[in-house]
C-alpha atoms as a PDB file:
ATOM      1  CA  UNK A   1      28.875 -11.000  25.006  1.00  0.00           C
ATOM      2  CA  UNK A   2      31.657 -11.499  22.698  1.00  0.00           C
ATOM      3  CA  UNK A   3      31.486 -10.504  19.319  1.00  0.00           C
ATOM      4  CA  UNK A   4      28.981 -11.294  16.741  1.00  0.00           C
ATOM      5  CA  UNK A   5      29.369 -14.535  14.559  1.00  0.00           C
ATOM      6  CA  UNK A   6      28.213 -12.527  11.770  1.00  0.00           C
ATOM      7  CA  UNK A   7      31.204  -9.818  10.758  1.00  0.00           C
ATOM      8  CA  UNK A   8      34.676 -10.535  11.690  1.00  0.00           C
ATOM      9  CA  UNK A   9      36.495  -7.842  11.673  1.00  0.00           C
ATOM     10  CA  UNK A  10      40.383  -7.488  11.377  1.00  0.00           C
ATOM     11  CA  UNK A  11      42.205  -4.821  13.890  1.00  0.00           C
ATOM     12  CA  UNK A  12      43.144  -2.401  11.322  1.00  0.00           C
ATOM     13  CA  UNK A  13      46.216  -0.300  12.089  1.00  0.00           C
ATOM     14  CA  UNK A  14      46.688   3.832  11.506  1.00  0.00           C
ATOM     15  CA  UNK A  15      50.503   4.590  13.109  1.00  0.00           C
ATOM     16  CA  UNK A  16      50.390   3.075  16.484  1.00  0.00           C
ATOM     17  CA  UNK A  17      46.779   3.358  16.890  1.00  0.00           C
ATOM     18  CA  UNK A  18      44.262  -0.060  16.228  1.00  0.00           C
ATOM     19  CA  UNK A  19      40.921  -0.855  15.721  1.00  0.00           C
ATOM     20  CA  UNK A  20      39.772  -4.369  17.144  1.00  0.00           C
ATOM     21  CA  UNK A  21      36.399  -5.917  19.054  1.00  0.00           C
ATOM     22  CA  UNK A  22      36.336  -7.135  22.417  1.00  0.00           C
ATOM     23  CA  UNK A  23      36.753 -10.760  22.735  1.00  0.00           C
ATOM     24  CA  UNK A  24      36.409 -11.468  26.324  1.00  0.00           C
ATOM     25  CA  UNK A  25      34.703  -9.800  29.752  1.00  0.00           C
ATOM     26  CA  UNK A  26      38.278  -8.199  29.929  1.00  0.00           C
ATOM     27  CA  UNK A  27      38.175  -6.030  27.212  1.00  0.00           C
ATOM     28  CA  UNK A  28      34.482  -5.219  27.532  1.00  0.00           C
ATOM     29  CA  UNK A  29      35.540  -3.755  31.271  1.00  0.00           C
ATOM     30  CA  UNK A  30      38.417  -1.663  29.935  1.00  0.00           C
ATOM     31  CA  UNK A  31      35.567  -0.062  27.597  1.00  0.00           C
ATOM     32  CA  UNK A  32      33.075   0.293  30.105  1.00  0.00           C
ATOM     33  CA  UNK A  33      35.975   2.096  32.292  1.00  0.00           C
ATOM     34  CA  UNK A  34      36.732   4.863  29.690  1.00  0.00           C
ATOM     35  CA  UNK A  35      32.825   5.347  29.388  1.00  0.00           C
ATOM     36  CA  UNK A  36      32.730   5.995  33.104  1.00  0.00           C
ATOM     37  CA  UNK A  37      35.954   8.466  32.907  1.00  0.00           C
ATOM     38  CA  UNK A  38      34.230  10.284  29.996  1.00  0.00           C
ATOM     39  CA  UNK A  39      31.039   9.786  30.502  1.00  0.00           C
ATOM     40  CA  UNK A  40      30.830  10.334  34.913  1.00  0.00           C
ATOM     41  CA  UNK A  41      33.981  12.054  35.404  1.00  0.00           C
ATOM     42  CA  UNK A  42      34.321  14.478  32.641  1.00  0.00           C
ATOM     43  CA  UNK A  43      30.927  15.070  31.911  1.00  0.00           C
ATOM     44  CA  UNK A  44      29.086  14.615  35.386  1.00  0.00           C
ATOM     45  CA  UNK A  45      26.537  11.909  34.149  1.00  0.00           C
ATOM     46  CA  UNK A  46      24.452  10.072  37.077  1.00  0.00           C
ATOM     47  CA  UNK A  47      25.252   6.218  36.191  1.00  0.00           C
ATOM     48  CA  UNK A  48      23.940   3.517  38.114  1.00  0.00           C
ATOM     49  CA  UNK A  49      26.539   1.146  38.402  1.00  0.00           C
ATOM     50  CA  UNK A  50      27.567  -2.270  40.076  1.00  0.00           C
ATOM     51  CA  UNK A  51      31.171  -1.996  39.902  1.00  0.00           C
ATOM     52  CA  UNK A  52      32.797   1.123  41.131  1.00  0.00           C
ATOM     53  CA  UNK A  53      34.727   3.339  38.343  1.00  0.00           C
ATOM     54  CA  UNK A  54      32.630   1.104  35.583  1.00  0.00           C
ATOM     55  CA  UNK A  55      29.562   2.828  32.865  1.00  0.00           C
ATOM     56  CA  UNK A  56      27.468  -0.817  32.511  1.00  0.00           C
ATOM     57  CA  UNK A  57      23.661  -1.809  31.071  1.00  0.00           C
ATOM     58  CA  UNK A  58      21.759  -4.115  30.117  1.00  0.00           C
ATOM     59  CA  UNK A  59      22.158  -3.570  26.728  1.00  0.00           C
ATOM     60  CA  UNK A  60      26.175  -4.311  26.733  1.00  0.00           C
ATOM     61  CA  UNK A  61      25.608  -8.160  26.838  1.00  0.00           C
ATOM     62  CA  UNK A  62      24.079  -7.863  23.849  1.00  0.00           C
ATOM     63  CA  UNK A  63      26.577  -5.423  21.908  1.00  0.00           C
ATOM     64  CA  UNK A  64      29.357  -6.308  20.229  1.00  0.00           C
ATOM     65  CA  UNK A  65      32.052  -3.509  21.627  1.00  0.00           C
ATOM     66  CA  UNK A  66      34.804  -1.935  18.990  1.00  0.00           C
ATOM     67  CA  UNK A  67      37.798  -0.692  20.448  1.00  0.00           C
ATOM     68  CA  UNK A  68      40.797   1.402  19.943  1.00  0.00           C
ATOM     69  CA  UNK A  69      44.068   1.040  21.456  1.00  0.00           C
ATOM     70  CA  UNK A  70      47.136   2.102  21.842  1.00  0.00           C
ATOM     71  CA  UNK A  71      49.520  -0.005  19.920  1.00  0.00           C
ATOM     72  CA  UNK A  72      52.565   1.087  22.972  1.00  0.00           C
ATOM     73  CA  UNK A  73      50.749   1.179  25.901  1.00  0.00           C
ATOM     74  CA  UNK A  74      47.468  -1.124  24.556  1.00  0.00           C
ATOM     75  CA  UNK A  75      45.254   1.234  26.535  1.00  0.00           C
ATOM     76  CA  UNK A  76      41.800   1.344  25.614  1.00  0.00           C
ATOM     77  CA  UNK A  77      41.584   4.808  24.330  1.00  0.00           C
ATOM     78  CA  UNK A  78      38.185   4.505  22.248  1.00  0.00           C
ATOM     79  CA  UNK A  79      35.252   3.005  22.188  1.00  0.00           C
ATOM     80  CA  UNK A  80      31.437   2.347  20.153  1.00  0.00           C
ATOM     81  CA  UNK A  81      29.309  -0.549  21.177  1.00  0.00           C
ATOM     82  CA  UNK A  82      27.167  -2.293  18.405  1.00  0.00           C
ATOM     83  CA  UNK A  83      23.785  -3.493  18.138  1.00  0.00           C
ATOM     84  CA  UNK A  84      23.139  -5.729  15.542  1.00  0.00           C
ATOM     85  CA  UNK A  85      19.159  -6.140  14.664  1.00  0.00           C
ATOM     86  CA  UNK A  86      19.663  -9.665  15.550  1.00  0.00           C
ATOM     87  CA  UNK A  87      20.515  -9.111  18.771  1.00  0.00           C
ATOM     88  CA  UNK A  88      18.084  -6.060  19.094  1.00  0.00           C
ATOM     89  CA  UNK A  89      14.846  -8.222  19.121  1.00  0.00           C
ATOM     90  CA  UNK A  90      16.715 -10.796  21.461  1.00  0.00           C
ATOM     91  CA  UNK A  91      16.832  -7.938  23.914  1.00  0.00           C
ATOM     92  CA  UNK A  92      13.306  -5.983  22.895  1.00  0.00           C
ATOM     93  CA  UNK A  93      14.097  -3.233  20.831  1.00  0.00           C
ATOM     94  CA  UNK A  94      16.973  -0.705  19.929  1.00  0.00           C
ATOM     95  CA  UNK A  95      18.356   1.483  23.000  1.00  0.00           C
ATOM     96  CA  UNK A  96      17.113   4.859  21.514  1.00  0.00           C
ATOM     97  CA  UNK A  97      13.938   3.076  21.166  1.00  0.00           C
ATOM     98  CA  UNK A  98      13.578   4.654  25.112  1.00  0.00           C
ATOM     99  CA  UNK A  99      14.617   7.992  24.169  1.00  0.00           C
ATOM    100  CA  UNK A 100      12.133   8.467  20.693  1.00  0.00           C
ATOM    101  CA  UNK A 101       9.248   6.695  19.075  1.00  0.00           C
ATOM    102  CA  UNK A 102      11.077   4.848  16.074  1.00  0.00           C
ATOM    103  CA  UNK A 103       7.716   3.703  14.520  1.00  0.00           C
ATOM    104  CA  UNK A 104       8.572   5.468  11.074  1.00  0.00           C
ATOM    105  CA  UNK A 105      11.881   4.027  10.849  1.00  0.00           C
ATOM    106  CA  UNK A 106      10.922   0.295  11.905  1.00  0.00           C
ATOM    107  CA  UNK A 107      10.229  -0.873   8.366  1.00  0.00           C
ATOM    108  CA  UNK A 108      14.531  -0.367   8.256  1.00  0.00           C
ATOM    109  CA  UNK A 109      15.173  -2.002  11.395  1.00  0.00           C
ATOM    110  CA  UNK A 110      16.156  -5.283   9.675  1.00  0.00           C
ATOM    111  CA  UNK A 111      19.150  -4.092   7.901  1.00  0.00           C
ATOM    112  CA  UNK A 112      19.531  -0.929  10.831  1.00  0.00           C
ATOM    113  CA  UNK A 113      22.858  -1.077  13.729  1.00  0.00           C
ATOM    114  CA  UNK A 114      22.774   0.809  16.469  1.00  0.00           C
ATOM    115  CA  UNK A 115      25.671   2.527  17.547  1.00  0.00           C
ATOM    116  CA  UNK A 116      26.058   3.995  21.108  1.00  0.00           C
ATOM    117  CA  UNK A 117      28.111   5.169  23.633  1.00  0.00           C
ATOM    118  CA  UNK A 118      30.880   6.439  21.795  1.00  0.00           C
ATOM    119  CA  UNK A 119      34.138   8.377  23.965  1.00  0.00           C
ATOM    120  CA  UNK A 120      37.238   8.796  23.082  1.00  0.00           C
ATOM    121  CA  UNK A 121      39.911   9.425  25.667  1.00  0.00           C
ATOM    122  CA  UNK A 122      40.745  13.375  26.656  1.00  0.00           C
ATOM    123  CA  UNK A 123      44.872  12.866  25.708  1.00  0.00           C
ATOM    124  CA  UNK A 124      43.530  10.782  21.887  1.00  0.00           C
ATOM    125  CA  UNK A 125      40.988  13.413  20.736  1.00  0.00           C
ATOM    126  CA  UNK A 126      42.957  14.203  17.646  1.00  0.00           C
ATOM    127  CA  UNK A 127      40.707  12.943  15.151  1.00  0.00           C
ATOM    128  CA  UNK A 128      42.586   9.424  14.826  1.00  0.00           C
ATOM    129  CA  UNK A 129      40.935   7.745  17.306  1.00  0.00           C
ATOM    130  CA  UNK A 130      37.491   8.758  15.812  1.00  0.00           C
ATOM    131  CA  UNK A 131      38.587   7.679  11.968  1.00  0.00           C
ATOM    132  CA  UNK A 132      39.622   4.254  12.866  1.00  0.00           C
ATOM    133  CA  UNK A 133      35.992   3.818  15.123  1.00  0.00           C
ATOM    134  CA  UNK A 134      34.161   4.427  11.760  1.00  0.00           C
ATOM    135  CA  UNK A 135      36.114   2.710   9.830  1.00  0.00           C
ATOM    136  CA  UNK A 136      35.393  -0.447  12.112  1.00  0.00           C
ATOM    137  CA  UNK A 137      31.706   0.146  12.125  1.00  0.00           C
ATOM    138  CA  UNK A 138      31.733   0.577   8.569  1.00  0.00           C
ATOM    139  CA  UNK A 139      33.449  -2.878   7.617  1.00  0.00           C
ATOM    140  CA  UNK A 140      31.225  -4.395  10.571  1.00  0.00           C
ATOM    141  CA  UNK A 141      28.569  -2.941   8.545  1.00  0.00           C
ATOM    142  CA  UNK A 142      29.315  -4.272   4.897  1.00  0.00           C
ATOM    143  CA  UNK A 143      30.561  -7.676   6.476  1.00  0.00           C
ATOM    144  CA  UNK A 144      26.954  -8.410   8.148  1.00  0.00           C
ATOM    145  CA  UNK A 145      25.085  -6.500   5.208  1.00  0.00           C
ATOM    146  CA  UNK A 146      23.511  -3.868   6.962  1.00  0.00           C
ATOM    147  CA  UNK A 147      22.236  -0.924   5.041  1.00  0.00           C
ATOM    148  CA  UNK A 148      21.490   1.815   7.830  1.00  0.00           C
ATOM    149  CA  UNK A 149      23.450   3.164  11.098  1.00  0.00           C
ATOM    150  CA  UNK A 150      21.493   4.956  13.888  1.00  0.00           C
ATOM    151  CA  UNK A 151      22.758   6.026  17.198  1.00  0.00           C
ATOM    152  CA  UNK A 152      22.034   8.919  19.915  1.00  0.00           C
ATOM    153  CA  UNK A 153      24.159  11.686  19.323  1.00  0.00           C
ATOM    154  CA  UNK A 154      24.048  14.183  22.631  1.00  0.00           C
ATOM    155  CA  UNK A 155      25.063  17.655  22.954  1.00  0.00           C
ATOM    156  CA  UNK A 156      26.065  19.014  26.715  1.00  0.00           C
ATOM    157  CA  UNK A 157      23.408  20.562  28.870  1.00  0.00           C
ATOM    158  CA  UNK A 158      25.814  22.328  30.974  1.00  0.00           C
ATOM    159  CA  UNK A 159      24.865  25.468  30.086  1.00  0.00           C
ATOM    160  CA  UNK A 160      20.836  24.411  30.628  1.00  0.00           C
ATOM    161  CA  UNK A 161      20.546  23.377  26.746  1.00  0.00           C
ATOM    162  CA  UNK A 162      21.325  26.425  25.150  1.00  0.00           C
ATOM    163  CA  UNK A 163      23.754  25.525  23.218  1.00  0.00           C
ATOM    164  CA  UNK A 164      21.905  22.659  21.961  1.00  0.00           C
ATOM    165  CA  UNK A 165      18.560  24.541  21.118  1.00  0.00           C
ATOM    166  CA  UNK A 166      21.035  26.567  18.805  1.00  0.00           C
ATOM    167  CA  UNK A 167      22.797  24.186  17.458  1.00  0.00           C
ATOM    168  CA  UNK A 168      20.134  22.232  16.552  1.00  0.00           C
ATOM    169  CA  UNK A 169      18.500  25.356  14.980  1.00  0.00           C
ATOM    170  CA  UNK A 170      21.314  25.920  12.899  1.00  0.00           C
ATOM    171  CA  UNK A 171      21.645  22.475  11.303  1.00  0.00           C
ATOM    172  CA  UNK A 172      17.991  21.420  10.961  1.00  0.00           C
ATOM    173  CA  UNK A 173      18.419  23.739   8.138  1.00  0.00           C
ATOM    174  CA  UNK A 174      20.551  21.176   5.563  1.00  0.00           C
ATOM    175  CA  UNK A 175      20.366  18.227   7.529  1.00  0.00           C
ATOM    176  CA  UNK A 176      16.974  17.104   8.599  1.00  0.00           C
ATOM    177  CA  UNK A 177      15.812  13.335   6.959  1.00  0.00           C
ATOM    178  CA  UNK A 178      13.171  13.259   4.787  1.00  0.00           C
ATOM    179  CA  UNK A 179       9.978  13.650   6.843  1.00  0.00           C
ATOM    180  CA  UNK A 180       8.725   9.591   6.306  1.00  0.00           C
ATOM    181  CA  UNK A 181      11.921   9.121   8.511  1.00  0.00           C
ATOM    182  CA  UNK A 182      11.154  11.658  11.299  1.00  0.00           C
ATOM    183  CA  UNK A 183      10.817  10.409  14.576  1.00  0.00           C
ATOM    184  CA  UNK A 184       9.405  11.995  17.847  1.00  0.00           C
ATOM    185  CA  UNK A 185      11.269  12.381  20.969  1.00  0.00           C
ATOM    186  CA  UNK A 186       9.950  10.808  24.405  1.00  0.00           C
ATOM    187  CA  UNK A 187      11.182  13.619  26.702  1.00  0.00           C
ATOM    188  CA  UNK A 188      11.571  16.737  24.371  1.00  0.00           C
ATOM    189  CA  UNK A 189      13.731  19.300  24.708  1.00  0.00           C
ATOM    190  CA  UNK A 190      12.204  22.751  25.156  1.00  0.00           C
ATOM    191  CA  UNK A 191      13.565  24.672  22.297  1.00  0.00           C
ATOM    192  CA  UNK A 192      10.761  27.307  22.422  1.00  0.00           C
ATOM    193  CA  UNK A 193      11.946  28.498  26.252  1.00  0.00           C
ATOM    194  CA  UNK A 194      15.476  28.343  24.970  1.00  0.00           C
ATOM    195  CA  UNK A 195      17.830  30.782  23.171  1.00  0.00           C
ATOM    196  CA  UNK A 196      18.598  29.584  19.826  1.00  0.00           C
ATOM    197  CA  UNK A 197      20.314  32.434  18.775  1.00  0.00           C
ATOM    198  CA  UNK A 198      24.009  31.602  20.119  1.00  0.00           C
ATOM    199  CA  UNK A 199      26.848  30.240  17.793  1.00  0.00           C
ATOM    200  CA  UNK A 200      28.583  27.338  19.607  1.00  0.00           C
ATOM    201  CA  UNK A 201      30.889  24.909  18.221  1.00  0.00           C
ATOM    202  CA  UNK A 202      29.430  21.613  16.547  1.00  0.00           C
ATOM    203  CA  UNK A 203      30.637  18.803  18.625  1.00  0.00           C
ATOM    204  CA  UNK A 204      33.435  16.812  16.718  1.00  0.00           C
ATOM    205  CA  UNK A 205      31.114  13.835  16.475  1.00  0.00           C
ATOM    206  CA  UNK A 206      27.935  14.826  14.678  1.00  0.00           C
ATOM    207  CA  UNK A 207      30.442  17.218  12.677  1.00  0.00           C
ATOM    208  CA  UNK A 208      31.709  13.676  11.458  1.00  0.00           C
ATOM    209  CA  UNK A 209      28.358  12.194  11.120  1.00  0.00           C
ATOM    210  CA  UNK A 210      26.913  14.907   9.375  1.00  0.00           C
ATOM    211  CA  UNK A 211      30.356  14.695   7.074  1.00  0.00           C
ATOM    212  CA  UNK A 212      29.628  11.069   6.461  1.00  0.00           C
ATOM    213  CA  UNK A 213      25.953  11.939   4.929  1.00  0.00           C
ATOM    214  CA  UNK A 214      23.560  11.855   7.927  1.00  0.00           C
ATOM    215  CA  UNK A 215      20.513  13.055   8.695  1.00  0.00           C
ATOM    216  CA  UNK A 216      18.951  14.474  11.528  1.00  0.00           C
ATOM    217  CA  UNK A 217      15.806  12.557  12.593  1.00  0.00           C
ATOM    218  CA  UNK A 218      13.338  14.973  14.380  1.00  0.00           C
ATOM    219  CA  UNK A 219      13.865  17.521  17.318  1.00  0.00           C
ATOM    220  CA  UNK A 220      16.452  16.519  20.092  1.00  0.00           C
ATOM    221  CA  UNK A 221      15.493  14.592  23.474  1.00  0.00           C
ATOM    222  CA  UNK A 222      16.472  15.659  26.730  1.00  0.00           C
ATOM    223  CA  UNK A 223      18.359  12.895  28.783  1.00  0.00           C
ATOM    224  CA  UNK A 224      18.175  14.030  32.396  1.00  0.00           C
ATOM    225  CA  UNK A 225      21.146  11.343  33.362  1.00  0.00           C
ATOM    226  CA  UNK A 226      23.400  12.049  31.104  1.00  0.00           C
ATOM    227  CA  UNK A 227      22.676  15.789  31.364  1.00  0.00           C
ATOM    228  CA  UNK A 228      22.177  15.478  27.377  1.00  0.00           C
ATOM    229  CA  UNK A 229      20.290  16.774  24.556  1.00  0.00           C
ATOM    230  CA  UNK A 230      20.336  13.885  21.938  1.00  0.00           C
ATOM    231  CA  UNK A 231      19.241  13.771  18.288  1.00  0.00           C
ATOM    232  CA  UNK A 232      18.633  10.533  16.716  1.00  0.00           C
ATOM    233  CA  UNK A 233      21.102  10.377  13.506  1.00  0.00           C
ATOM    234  CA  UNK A 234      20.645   7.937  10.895  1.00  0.00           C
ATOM    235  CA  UNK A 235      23.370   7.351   8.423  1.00  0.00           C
ATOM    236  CA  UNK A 236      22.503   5.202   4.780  1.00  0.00           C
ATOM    237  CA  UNK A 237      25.455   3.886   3.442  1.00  0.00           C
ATOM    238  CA  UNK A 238      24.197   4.553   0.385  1.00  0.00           C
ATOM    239  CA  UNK A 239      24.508   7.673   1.082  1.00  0.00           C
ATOM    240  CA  UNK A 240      28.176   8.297   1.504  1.00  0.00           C
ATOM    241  CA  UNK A 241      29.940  10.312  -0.961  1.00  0.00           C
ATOM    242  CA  UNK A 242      31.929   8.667  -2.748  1.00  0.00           C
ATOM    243  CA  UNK A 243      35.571   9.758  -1.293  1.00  0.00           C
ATOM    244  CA  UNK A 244      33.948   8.048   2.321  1.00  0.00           C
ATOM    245  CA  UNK A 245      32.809   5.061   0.131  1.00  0.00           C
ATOM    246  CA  UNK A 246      36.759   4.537  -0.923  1.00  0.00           C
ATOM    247  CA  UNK A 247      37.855   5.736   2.448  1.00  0.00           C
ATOM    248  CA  UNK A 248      36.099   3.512   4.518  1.00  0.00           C
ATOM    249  CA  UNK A 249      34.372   0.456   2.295  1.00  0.00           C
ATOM    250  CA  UNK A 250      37.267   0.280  -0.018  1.00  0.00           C
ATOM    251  CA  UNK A 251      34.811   0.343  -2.957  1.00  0.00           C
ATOM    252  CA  UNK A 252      32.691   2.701  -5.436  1.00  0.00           C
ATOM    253  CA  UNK A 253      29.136   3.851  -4.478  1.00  0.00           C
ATOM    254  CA  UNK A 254      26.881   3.977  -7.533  1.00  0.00           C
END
């Protein structure tokens, strides 16, 4: 699926870095390749795949698929795919839809994107890469007139979920959504047999989400194939301070 006739978005430059979407089955593979170097080889996920070397569902003909390159080498060396609530019903529902019960949060679904599978390339994790992915999704965003983001955000199990029964304990505290917006996960994680008493580092990416204004939607689900804990985030744009407002919309929040 290429992208979307709804938002077209401009690549959008930051030194020799750019933002773009896929356009053709081409570009869609070079995305689904970092997934499976990120997602398989780094981070020992079990993926079912068709094509040797490539991370592939059937939710990715649906998605539209942001990218970041390399403006020297053009190397695919980011990557979030998109679904649009248009697309969502064509396909039956949201992807974390099969991860947590999203009944509280349907009433939003409407003017709701779901954002998943984000990786960024080991040699581009300097921060760049992950600026110009939001940026995309949040002109995507304002160009279609969506009002609300959600996506999986995962935490490694490698240690047996420690680390993410403790980080999860730690920033329930400021962060949880107001409770008409909690949602339940399928496959829980078992915080009580866990220690939640460690201090590990915040993953980059919900440090950035939780920078951006989002909230943390209920306890985190275990994803045995992925070897993930994941918390459902959802970000209101209206909810962005207003230095991300100017940053990423280019405008004033009220």
């Amino acid at each position: 699926m290429l992208l979307s006739q709804q938002p077209q978005v401009a690549p959008r430059r930051d030194t020799k870095l750019f933002y773009c979407f896929a356009q053709n089955a081409a570009d869609i593979e070079e995305a689904q390749r970092l997934r499976y170097k990120v997602f398989a080889e780094e981070m020992g996920a079990r993926l079912s795949t068709r094509k040797a070397g490539v991370d592939e569902d059937i939710f990715d003909p649906y998605c539209d698929h942001l990218l970041v390159r390399d403006g020297d080498s053009n190397e695919v060396v980011g990557t979030y795919r998109i679904l649009s609530p248009e697309k969502a019903r064509k396909i039956g529902g949201f992807y974390s839809e099969g991860e947590f019960d999203l009944t509280r949060i349907a009433h939003l679904s409407d003017r709701m994107v779901e954002v998943g599978r984000s990786c960024v390339h080991p040699d581009y994790r300097s921060g760049a890469v992950i600026t110009l992915l939001w940026a995309g999704l949040a002109e995507y965003m304002e160009r279609g007139g969506y009002e609300y983001l959600i996506g999986c955000a995962s935490i490694s199990m490698a240690d047996g979920g420690h680390a993410a029964a403790s980080l999860f304990e730690r920033i329930k505290i400021d962060n949880m959504s107001p409770v008409e917006w909690r949602v339940r996960p399928r496959n829980p994680l078992p915080l009580a047999a866990l220690n939640r008493e460690l201090n590990p580092s915040l993953p980059p990416l919900i440090k950035g989400y939780l920078r951006l204004g989002a909230y943390i939607c209920g306890d985190p689900a275990w994803d045995p194939d992925f070897n993930t804990a994941d918390l459902l985030v959802l970000l209101p744009l209206a909810h962005l301070s207003r230095r991300h407002a100017r940053h990423f919309l280019k405008r004033e929040v009220s």
